[in-house]
PDB file of N, CA and C in Angstrom:
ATOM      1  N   UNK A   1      86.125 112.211  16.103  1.00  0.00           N
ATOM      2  CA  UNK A   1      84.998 111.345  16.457  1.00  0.00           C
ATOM      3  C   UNK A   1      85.363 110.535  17.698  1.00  0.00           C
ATOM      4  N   UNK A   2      84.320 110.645  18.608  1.00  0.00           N
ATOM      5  CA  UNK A   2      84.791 109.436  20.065  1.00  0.00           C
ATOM      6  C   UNK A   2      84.398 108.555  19.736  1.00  0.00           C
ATOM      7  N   UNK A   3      85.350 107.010  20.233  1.00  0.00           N
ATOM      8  CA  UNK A   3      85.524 106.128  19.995  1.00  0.00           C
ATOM      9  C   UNK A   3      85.221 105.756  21.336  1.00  0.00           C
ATOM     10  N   UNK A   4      84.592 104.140  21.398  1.00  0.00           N
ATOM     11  CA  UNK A   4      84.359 103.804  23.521  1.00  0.00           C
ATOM     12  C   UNK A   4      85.401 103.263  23.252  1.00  0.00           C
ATOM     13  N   UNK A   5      85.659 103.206  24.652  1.00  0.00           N
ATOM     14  CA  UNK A   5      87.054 102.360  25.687  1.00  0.00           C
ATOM     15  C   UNK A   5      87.201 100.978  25.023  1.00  0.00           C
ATOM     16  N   UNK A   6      88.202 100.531  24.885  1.00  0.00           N
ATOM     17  CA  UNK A   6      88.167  98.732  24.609  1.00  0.00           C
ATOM     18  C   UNK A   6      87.988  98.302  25.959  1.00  0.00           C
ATOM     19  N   UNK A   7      87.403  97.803  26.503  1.00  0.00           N
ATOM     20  CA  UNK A   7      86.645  96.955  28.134  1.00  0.00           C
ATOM     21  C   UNK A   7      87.760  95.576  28.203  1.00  0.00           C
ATOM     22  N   UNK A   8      88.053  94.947  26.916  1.00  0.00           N
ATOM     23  CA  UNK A   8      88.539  93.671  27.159  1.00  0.00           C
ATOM     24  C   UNK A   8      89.081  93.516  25.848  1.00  0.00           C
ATOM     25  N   UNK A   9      90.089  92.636  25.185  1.00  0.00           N
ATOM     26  CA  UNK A   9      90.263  91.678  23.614  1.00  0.00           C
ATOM     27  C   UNK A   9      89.468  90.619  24.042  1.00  0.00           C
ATOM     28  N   UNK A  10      88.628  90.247  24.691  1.00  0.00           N
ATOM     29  CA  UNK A  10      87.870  89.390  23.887  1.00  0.00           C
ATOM     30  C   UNK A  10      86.603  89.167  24.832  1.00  0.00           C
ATOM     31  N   UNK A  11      85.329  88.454  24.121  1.00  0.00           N
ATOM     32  CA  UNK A  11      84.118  88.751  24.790  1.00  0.00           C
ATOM     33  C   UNK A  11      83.675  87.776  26.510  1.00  0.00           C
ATOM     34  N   UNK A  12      82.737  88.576  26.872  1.00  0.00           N
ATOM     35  CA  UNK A  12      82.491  87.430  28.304  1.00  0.00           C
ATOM     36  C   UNK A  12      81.533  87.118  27.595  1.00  0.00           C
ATOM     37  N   UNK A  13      81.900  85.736  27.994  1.00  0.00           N
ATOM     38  CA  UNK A  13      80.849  84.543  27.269  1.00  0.00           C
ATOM     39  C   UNK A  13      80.644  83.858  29.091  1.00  0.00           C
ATOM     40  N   UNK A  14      78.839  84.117  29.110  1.00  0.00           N
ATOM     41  CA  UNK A  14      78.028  84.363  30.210  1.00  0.00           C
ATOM     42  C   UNK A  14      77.051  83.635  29.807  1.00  0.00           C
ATOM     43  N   UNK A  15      76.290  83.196  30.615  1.00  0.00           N
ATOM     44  CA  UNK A  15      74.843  82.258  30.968  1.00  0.00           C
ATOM     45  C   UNK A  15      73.612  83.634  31.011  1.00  0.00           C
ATOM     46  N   UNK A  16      72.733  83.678  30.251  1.00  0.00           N
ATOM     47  CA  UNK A  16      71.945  84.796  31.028  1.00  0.00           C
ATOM     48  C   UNK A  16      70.858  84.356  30.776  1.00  0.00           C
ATOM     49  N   UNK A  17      69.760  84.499  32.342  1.00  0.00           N
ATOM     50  CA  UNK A  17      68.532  84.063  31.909  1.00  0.00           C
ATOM     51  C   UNK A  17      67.206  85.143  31.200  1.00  0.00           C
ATOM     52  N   UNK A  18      66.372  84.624  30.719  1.00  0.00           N
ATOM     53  CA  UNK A  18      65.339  85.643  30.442  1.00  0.00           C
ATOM     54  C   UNK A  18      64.804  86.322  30.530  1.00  0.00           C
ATOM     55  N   UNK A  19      65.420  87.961  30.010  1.00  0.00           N
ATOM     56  CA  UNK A  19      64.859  89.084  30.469  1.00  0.00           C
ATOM     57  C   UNK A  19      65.945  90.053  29.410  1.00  0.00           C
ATOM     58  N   UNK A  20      65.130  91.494  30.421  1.00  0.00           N
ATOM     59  CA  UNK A  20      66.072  92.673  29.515  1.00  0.00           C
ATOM     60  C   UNK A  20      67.582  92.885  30.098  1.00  0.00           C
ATOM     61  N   UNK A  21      68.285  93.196  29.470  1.00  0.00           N
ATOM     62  CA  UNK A  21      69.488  93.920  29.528  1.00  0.00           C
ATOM     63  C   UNK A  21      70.287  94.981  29.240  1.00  0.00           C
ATOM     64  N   UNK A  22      71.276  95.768  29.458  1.00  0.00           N
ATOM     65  CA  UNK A  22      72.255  96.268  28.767  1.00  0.00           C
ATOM     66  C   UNK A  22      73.294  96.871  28.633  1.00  0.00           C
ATOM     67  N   UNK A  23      73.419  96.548  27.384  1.00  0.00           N
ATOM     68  CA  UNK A  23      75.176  96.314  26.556  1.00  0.00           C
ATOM     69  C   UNK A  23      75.918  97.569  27.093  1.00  0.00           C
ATOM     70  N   UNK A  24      76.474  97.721  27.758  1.00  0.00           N
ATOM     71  CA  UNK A  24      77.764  98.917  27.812  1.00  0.00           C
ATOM     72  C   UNK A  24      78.245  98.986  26.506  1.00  0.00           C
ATOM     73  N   UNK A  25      78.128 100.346  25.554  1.00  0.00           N
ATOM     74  CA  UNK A  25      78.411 100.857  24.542  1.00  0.00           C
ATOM     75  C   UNK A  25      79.704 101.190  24.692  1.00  0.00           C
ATOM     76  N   UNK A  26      79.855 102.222  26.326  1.00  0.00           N
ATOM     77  CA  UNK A  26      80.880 102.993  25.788  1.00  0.00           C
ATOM     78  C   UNK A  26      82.104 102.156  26.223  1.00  0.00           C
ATOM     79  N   UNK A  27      82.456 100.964  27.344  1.00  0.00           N
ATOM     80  CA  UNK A  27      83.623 100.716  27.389  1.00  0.00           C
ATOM     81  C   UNK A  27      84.086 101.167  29.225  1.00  0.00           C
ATOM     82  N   UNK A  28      83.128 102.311  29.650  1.00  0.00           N
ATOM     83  CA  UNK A  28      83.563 102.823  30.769  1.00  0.00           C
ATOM     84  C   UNK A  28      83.107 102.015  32.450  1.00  0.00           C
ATOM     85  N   UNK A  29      82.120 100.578  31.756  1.00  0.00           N
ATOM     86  CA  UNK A  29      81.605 100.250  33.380  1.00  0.00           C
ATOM     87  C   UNK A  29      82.410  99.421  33.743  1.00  0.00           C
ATOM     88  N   UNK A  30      81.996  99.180  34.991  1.00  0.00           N
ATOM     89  CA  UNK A  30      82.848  98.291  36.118  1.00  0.00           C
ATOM     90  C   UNK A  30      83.386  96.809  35.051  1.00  0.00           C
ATOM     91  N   UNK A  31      82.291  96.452  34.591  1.00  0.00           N
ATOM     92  CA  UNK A  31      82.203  95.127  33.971  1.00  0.00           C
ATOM     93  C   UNK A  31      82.703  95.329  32.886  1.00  0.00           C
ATOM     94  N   UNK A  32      82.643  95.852  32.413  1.00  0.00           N
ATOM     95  CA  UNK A  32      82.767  95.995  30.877  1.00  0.00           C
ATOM     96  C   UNK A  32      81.690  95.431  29.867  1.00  0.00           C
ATOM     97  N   UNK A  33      80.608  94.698  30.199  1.00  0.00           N
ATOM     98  CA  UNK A  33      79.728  94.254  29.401  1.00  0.00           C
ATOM     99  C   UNK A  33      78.673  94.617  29.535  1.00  0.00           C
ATOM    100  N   UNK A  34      77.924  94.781  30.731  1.00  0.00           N
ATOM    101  CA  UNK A  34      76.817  95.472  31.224  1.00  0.00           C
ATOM    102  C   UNK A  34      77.076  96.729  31.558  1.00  0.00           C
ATOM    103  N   UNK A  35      75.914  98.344  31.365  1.00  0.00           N
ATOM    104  CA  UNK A  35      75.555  99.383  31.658  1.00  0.00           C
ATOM    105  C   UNK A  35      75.605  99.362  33.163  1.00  0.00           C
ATOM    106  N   UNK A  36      76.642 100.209  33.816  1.00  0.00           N
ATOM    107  CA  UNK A  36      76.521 100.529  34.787  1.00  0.00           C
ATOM    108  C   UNK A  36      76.205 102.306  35.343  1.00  0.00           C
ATOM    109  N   UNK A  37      76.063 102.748  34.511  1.00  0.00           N
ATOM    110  CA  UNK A  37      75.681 104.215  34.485  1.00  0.00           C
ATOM    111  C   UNK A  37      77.025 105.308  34.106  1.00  0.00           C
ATOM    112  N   UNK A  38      78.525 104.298  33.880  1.00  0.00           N
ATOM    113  CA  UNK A  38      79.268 105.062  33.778  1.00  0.00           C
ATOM    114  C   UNK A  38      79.171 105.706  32.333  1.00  0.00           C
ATOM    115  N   UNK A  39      78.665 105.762  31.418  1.00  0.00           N
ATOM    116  CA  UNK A  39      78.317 106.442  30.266  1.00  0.00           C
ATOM    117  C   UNK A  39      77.710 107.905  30.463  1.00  0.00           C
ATOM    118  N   UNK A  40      77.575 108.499  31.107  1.00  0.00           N
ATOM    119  CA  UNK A  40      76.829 109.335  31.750  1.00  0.00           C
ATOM    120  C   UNK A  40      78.008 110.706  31.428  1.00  0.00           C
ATOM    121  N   UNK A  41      79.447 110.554  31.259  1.00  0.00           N
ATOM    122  CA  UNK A  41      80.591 111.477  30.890  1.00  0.00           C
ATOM    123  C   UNK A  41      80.777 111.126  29.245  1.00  0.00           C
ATOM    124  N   UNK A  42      80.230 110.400  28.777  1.00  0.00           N
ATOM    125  CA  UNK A  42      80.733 110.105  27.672  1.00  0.00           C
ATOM    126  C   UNK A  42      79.119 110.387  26.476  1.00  0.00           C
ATOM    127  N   UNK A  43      79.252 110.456  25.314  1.00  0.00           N
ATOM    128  CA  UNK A  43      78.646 110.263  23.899  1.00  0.00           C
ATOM    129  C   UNK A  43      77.760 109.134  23.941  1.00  0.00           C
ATOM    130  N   UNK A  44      78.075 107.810  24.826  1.00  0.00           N
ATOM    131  CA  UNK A  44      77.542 106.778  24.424  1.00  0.00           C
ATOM    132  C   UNK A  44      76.795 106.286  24.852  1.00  0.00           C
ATOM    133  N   UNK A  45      75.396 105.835  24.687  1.00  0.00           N
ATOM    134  CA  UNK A  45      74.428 105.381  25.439  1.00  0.00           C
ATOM    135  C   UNK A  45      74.181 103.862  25.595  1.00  0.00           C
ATOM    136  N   UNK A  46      73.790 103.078  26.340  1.00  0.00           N
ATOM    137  CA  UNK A  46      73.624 101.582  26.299  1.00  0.00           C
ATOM    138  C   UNK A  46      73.070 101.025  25.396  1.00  0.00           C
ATOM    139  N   UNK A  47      72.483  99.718  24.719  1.00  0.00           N
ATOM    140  CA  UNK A  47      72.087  98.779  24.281  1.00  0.00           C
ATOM    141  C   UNK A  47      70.836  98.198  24.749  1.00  0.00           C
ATOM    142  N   UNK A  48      69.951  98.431  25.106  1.00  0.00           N
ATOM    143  CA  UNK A  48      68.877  97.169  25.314  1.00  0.00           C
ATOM    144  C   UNK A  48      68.629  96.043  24.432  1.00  0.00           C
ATOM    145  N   UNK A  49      68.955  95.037  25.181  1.00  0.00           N
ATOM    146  CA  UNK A  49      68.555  93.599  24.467  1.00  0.00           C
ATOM    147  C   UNK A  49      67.719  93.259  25.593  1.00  0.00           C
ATOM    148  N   UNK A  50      66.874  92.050  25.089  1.00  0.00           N
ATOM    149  CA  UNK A  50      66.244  91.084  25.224  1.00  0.00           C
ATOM    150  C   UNK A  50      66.236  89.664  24.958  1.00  0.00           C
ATOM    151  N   UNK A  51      66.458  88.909  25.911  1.00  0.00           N
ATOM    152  CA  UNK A  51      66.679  87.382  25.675  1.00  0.00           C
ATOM    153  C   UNK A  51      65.230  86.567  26.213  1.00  0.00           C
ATOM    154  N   UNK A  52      64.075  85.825  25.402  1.00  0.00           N
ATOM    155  CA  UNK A  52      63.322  85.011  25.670  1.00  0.00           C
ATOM    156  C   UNK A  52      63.682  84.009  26.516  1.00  0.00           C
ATOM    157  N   UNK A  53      65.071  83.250  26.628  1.00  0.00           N
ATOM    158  CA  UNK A  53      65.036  82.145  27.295  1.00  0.00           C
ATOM    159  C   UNK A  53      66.492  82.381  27.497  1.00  0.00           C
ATOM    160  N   UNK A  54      66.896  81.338  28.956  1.00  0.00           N
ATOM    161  CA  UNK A  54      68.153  81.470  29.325  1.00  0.00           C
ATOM    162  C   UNK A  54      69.033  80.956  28.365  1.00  0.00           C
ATOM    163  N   UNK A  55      70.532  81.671  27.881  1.00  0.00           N
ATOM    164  CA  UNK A  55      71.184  80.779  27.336  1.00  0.00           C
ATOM    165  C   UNK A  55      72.675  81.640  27.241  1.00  0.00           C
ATOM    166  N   UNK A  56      73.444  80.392  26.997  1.00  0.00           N
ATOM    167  CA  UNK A  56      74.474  80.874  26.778  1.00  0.00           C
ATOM    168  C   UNK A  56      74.948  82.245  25.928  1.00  0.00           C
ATOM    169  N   UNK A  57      76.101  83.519  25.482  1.00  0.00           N
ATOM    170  CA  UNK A  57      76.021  84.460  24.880  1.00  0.00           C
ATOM    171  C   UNK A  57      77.433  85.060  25.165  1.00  0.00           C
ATOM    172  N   UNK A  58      78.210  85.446  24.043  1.00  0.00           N
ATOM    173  CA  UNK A  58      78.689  85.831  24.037  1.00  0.00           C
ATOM    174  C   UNK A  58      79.212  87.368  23.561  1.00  0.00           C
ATOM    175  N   UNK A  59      79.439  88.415  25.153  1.00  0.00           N
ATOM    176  CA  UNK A  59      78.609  89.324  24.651  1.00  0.00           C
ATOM    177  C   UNK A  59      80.375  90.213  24.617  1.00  0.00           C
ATOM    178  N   UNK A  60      80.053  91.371  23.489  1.00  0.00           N
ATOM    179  CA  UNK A  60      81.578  92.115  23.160  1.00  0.00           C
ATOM    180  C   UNK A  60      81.821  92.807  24.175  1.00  0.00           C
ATOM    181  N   UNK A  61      82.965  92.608  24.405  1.00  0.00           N
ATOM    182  CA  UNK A  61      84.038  93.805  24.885  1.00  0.00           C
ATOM    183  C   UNK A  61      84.353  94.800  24.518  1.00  0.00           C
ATOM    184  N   UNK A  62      85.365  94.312  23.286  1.00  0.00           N
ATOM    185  CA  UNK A  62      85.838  95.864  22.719  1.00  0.00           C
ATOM    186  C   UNK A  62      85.219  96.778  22.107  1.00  0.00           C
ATOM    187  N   UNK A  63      83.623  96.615  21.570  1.00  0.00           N
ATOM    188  CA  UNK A  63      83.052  97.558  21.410  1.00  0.00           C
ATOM    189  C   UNK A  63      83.191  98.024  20.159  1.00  0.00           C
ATOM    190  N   UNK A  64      83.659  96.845  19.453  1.00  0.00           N
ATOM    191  CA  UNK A  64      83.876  96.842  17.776  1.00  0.00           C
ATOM    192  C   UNK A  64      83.057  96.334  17.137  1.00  0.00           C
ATOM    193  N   UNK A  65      82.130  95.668  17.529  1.00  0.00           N
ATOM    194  CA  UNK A  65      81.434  94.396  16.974  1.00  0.00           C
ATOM    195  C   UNK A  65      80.442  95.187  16.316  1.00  0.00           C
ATOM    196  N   UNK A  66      79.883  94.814  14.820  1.00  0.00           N
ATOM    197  CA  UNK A  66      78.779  94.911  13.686  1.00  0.00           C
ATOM    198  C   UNK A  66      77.610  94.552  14.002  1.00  0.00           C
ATOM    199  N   UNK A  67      77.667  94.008  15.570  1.00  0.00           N
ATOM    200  CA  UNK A  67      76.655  93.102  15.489  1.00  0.00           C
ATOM    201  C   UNK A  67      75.773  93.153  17.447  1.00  0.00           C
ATOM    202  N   UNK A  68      76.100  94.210  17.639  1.00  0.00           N
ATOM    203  CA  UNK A  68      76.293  94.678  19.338  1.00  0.00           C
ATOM    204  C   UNK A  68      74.831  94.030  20.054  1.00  0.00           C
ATOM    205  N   UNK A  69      74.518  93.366  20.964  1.00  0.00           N
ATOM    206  CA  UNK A  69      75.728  93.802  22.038  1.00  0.00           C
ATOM    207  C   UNK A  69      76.567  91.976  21.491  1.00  0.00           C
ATOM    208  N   UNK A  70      76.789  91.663  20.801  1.00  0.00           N
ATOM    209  CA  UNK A  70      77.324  90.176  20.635  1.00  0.00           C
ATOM    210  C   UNK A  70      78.701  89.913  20.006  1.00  0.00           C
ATOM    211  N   UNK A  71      79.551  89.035  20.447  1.00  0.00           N
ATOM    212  CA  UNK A  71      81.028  89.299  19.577  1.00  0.00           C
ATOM    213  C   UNK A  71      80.515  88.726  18.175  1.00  0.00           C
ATOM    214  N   UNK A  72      81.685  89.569  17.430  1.00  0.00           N
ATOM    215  CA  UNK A  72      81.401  89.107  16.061  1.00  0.00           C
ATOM    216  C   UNK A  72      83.087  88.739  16.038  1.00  0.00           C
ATOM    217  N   UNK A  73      83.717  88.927  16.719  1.00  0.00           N
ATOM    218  CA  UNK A  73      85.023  88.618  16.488  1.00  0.00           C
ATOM    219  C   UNK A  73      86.036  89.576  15.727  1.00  0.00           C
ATOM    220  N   UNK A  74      85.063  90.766  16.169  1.00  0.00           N
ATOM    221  CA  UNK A  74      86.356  92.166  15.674  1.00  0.00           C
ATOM    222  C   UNK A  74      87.636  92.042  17.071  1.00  0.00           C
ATOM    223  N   UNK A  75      87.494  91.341  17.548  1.00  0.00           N
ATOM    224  CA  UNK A  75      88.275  92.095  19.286  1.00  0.00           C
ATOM    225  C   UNK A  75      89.677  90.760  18.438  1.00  0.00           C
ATOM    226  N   UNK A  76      89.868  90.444  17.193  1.00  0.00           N
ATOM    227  CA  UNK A  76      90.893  89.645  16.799  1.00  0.00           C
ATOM    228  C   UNK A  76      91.758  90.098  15.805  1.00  0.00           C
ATOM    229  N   UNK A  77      91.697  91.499  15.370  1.00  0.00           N
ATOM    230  CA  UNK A  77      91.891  92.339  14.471  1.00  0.00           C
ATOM    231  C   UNK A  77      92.415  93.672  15.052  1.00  0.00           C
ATOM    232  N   UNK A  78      92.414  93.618  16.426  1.00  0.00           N
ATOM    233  CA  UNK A  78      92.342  95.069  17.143  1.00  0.00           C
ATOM    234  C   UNK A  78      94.167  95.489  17.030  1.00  0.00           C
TER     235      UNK A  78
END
């Protein structure tokens, strides 16, 4: 079974204002948190979220989280 890249141990915790986004699943973009099209070799497709209003967020890295695109605090267990 493929597993994505770990991007980081622990999440970027970012300001984002209101609108769509998304989550890099697999681990492979520049950022590691946002879809940059590098998924495109891999199984894994992005995340769309949506945020109503700007706010703080802390979004996963390693690509463990129960709870995507948001840390749940698997990247402390890795």
């Amino acid at each position: 079974m493929d597993k994505p890249k770990i991007a980081a141990d622990h999440p970027n915790v970012c300001e984002l204002e209101a609108g769509s986004y998304y989550w890099c699943a697999c681990g492979h973009s520049e950022n590691g948190s946002f879809c940059d099209g590098s998924h495109k070799t891999t199984p894994f497709t992005p995340l769309k979220f949506e945020l109503t209003e700007t706010k703080t967020v802390a979004i996963c890295q390693c690509k463990q989280t129960k709870n995507p695109p948001y840390c749940d605090g698997s990247h402390k267990v890795l």
